[in-house]
PDB file of N, CA and C in Angstrom:
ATOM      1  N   UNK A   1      18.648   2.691 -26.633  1.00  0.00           N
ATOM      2  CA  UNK A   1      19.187   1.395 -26.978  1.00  0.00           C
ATOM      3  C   UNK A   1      20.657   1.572 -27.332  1.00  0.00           C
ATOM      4  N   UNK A   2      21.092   0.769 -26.414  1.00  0.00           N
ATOM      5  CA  UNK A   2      22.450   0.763 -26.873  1.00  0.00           C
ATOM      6  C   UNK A   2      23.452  -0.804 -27.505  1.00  0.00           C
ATOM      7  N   UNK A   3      24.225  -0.279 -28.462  1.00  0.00           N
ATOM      8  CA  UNK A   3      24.715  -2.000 -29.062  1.00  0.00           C
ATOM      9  C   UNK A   3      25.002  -2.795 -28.356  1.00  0.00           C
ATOM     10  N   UNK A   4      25.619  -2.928 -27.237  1.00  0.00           N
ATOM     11  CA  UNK A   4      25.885  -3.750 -26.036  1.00  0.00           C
ATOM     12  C   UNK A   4      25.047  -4.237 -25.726  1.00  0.00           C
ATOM     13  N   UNK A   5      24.312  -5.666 -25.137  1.00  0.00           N
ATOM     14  CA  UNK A   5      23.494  -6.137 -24.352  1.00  0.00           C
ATOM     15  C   UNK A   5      23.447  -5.837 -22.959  1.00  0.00           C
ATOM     16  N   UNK A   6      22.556  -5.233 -22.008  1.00  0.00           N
ATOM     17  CA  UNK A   6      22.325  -4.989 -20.845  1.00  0.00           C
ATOM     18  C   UNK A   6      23.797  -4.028 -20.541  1.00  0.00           C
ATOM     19  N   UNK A   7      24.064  -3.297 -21.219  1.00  0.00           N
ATOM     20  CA  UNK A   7      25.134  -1.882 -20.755  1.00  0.00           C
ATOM     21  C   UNK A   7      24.211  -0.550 -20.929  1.00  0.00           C
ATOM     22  N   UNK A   8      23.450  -0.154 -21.105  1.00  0.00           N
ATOM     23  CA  UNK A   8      22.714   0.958 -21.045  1.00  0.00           C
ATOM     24  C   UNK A   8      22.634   1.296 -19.793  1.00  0.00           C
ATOM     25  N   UNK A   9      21.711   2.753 -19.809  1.00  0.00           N
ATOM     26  CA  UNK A   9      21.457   2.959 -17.919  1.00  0.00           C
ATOM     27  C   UNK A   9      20.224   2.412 -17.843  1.00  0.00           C
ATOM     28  N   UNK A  10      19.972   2.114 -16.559  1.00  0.00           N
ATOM     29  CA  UNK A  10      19.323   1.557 -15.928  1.00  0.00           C
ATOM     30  C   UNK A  10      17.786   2.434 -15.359  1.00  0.00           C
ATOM     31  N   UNK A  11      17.235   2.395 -16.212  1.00  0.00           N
ATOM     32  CA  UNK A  11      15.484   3.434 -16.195  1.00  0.00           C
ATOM     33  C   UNK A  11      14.698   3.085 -15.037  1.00  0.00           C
ATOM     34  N   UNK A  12      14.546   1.667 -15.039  1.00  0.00           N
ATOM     35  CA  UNK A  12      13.835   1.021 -13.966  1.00  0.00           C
ATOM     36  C   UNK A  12      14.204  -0.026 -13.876  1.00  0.00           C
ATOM     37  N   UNK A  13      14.187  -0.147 -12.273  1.00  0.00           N
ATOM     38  CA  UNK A  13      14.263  -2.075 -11.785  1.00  0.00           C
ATOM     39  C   UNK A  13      13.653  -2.321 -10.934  1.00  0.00           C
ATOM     40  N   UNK A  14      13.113  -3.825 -11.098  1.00  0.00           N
ATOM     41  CA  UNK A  14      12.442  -4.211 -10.072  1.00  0.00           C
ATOM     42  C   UNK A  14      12.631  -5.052  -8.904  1.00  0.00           C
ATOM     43  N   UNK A  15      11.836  -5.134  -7.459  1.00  0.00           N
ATOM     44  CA  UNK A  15      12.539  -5.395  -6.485  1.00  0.00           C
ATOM     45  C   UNK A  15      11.790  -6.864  -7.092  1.00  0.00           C
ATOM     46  N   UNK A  16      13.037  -8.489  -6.512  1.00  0.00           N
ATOM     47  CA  UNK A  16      12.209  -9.734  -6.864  1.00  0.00           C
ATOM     48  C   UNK A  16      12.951 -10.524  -5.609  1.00  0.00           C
ATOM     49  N   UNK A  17      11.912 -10.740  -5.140  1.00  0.00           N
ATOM     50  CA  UNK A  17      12.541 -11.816  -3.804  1.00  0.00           C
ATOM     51  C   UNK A  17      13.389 -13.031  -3.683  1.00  0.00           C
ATOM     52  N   UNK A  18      14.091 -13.354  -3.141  1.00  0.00           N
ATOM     53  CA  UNK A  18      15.042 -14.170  -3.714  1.00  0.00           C
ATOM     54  C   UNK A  18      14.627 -14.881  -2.578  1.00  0.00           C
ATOM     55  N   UNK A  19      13.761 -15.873  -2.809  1.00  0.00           N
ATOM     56  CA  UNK A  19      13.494 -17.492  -1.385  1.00  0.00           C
ATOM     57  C   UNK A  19      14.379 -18.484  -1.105  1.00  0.00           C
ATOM     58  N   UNK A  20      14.137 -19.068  -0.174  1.00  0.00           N
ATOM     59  CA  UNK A  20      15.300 -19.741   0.436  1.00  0.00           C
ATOM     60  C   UNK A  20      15.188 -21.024  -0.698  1.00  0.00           C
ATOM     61  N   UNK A  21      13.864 -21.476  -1.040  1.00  0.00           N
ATOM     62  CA  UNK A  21      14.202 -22.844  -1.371  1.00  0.00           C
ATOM     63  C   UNK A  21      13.903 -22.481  -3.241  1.00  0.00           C
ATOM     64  N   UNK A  22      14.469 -21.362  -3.351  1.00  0.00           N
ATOM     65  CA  UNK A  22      14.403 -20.788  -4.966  1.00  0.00           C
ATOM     66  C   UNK A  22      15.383 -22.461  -5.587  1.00  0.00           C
ATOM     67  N   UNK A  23      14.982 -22.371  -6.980  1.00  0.00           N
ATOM     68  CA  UNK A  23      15.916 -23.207  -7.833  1.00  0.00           C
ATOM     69  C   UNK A  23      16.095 -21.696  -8.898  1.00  0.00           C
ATOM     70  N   UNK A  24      17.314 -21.983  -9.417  1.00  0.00           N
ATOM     71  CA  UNK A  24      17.423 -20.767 -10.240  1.00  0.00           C
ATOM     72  C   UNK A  24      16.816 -21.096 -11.449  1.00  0.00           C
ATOM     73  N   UNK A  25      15.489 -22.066 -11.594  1.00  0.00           N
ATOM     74  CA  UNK A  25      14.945 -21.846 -12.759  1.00  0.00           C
ATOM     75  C   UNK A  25      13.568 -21.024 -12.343  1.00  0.00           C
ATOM     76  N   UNK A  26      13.735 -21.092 -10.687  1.00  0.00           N
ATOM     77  CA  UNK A  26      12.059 -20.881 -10.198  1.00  0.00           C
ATOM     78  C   UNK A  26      12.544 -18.943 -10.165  1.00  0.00           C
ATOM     79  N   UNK A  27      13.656 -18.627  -9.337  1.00  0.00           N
ATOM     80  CA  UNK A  27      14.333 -16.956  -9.552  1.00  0.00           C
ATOM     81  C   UNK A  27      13.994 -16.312 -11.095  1.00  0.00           C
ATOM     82  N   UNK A  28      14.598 -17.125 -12.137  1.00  0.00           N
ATOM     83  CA  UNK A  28      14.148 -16.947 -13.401  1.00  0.00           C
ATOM     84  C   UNK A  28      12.975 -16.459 -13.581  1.00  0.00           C
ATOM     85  N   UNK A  29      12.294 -17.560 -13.762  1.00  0.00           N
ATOM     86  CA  UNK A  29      10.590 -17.058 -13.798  1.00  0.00           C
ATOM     87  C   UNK A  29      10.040 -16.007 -13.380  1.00  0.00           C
ATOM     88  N   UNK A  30      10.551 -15.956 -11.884  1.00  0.00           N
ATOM     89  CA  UNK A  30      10.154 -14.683 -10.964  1.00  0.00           C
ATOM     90  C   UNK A  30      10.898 -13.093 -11.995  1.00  0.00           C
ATOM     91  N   UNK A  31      11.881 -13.271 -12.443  1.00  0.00           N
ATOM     92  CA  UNK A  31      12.646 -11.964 -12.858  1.00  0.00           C
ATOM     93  C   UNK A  31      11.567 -12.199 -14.016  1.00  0.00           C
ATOM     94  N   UNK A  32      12.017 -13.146 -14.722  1.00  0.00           N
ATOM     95  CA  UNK A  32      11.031 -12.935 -15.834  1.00  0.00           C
ATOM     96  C   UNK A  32       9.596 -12.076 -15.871  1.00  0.00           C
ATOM     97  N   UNK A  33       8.662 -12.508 -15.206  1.00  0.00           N
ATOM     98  CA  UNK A  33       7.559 -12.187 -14.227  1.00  0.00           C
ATOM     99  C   UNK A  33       7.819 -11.017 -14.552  1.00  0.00           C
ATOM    100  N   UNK A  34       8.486  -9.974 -14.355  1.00  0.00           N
ATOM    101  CA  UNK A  34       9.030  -8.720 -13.201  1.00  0.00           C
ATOM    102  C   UNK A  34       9.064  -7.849 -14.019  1.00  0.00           C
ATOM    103  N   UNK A  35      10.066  -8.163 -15.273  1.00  0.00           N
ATOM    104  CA  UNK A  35      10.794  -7.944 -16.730  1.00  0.00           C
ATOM    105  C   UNK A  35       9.042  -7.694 -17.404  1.00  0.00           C
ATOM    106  N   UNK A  36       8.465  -8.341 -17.268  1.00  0.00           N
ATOM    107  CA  UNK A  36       7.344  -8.399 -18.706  1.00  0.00           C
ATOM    108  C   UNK A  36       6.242  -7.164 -17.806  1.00  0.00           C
ATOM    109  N   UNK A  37       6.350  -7.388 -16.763  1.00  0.00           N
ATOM    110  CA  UNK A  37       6.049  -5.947 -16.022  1.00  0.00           C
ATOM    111  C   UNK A  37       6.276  -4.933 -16.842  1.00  0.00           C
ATOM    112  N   UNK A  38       8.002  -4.701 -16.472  1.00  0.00           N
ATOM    113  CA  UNK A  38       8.622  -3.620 -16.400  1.00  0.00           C
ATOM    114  C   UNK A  38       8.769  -3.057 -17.918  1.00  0.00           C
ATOM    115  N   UNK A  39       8.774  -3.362 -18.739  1.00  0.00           N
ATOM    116  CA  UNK A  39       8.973  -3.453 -20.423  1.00  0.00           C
ATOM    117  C   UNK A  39       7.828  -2.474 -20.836  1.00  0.00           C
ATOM    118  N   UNK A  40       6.628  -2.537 -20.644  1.00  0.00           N
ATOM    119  CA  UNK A  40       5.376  -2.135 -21.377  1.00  0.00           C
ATOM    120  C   UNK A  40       5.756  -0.859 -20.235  1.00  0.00           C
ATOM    121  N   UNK A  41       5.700  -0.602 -19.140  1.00  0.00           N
ATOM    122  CA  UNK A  41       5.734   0.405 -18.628  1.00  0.00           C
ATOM    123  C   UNK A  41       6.834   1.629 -18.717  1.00  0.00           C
ATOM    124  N   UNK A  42       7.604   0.575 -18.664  1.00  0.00           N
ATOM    125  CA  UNK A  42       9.050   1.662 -18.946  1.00  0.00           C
ATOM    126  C   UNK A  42       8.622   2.627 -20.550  1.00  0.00           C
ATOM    127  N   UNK A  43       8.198   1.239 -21.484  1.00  0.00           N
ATOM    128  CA  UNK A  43       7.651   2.392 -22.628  1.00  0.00           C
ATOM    129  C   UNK A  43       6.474   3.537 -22.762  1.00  0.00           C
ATOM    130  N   UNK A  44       5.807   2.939 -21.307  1.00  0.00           N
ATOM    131  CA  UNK A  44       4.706   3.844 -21.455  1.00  0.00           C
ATOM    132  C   UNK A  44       5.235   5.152 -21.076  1.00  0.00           C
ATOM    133  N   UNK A  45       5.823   5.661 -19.636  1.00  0.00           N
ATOM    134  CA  UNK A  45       6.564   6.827 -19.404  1.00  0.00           C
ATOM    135  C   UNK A  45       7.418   7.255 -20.222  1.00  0.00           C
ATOM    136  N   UNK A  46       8.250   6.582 -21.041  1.00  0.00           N
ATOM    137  CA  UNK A  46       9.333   7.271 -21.899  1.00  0.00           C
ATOM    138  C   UNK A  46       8.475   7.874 -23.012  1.00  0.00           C
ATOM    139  N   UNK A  47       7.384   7.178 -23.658  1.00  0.00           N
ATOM    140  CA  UNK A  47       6.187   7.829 -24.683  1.00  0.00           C
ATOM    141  C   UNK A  47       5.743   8.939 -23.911  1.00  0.00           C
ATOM    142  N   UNK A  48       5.178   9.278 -22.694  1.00  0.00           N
ATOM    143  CA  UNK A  48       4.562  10.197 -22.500  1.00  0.00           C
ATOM    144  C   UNK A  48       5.392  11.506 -21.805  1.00  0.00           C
ATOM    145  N   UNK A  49       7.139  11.098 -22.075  1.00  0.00           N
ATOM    146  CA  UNK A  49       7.711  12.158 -21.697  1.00  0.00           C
ATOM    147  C   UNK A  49       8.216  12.530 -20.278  1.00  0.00           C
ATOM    148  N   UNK A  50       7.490  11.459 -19.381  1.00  0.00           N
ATOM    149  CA  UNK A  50       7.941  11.739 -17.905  1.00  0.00           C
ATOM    150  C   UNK A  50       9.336  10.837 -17.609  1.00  0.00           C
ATOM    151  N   UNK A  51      10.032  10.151 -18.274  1.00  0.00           N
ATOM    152  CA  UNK A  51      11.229   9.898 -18.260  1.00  0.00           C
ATOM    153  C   UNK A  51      12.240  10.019 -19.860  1.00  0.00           C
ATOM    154  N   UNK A  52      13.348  10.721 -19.475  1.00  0.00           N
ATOM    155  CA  UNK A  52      13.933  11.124 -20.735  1.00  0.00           C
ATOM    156  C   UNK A  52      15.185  10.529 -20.615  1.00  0.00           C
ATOM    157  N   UNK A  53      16.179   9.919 -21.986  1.00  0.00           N
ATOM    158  CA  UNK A  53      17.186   9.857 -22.044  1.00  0.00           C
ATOM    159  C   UNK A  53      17.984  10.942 -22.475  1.00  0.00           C
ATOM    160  N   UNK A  54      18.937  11.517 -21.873  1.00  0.00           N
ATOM    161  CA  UNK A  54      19.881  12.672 -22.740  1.00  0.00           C
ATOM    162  C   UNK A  54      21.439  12.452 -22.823  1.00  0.00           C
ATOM    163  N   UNK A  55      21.971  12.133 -23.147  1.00  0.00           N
ATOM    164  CA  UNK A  55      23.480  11.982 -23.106  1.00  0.00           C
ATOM    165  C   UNK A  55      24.251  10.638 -22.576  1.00  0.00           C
ATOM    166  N   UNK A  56      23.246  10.048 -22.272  1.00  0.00           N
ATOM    167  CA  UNK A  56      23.206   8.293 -21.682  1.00  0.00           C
ATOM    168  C   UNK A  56      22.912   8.618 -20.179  1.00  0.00           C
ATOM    169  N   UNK A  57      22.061   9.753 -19.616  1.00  0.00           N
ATOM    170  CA  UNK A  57      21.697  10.170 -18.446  1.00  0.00           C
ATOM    171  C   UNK A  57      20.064  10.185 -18.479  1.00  0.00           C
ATOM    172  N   UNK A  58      19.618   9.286 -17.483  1.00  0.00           N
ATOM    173  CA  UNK A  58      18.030   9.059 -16.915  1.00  0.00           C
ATOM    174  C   UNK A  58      18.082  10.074 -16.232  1.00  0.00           C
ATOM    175  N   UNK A  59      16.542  11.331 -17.042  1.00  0.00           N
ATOM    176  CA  UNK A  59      16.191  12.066 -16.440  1.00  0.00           C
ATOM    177  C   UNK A  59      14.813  12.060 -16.397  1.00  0.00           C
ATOM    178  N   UNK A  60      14.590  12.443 -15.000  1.00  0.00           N
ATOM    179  CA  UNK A  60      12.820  11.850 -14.250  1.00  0.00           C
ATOM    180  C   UNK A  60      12.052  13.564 -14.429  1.00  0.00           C
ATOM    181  N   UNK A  61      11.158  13.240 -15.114  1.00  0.00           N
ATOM    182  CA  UNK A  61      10.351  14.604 -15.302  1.00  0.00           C
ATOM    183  C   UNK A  61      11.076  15.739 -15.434  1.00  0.00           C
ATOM    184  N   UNK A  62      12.133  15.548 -16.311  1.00  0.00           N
ATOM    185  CA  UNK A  62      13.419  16.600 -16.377  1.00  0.00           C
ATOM    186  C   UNK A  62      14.248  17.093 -15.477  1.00  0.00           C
ATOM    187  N   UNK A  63      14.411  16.065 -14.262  1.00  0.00           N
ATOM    188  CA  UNK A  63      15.424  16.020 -13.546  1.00  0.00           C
ATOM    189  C   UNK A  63      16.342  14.782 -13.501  1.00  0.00           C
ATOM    190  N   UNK A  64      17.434  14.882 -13.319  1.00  0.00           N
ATOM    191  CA  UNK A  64      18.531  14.024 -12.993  1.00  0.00           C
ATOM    192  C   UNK A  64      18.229  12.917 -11.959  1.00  0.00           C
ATOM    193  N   UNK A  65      18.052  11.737 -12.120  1.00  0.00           N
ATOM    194  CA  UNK A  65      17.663  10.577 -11.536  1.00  0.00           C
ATOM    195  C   UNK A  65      18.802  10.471 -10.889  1.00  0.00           C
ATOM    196  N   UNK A  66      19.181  10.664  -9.767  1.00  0.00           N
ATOM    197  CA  UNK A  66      20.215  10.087  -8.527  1.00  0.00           C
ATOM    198  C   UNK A  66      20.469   8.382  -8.215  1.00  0.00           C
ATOM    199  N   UNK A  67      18.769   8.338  -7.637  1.00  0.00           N
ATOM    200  CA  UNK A  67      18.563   6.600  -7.307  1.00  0.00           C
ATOM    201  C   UNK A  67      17.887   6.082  -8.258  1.00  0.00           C
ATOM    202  N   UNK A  68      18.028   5.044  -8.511  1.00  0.00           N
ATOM    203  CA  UNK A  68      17.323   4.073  -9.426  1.00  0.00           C
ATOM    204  C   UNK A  68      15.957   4.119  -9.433  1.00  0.00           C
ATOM    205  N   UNK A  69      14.900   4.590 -10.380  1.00  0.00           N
ATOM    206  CA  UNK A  69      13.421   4.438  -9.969  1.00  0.00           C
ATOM    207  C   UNK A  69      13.139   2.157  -9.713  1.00  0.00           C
ATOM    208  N   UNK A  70      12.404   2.196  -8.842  1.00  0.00           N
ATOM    209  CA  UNK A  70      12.340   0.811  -8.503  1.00  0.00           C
ATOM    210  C   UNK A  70      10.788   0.816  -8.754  1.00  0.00           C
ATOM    211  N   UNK A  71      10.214  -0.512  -9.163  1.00  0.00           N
ATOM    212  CA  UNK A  71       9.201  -0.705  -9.767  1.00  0.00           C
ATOM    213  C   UNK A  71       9.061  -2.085  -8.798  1.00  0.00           C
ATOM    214  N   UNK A  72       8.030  -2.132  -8.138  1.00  0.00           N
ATOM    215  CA  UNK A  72       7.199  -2.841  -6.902  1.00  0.00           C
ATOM    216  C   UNK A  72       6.729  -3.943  -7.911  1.00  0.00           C
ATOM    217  N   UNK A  73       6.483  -5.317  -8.441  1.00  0.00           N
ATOM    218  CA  UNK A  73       6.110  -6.047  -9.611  1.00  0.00           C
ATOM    219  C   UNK A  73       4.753  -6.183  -8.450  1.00  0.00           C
ATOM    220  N   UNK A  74       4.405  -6.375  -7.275  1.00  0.00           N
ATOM    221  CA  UNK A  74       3.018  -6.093  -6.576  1.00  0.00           C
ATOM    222  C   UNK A  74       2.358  -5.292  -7.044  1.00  0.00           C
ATOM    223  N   UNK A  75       2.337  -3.722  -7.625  1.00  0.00           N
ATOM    224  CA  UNK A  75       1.543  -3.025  -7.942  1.00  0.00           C
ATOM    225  C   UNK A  75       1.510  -2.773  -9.177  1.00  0.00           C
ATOM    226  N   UNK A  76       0.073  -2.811  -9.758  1.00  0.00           N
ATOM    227  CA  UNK A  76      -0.147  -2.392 -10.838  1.00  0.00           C
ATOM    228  C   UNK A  76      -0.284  -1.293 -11.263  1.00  0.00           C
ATOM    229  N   UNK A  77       0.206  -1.284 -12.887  1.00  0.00           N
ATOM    230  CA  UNK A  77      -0.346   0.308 -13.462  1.00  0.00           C
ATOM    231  C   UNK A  77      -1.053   0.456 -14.410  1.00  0.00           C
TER     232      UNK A  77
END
């Protein structure tokens, strides 16, 4: 956690489809959706150690995360 709002690195994101006849309250929802996913999970791996923060660097099972891990909001975990 860092004091800034949304300046930290980036652990996981998820892919969210952006439709033609979206209203950006209906996109919302969808991220939202995505977000309440991604929240409980992101804490579950960082609790069990398979993703680490060190120096403000995402590292994946103690390696250096290159690409962004992306989180499918289709599949469950």
């Amino acid at each position: 956690v860092v004091p800034e709002m949304d300046s930290g690195p980036i652990i996981i994101q998820a892919a969210v489809p952006v439709l033609p006849a979206d209203t950006p309250q209906m996109l919302g929802e969808r991220v939202l959706k995505a977000e309440h996913q991604i929240y409980p999970y992101t804490l579950k791996v960082l609790a069990e150690g398979k993703i680490r923060l060190v120096d403000g660097q995402v590292l994946n099972s103690f390696h250096a995360v290159h690409e962004y891990t992306l989180f499918n909001p289709d599949v469950r975990f």
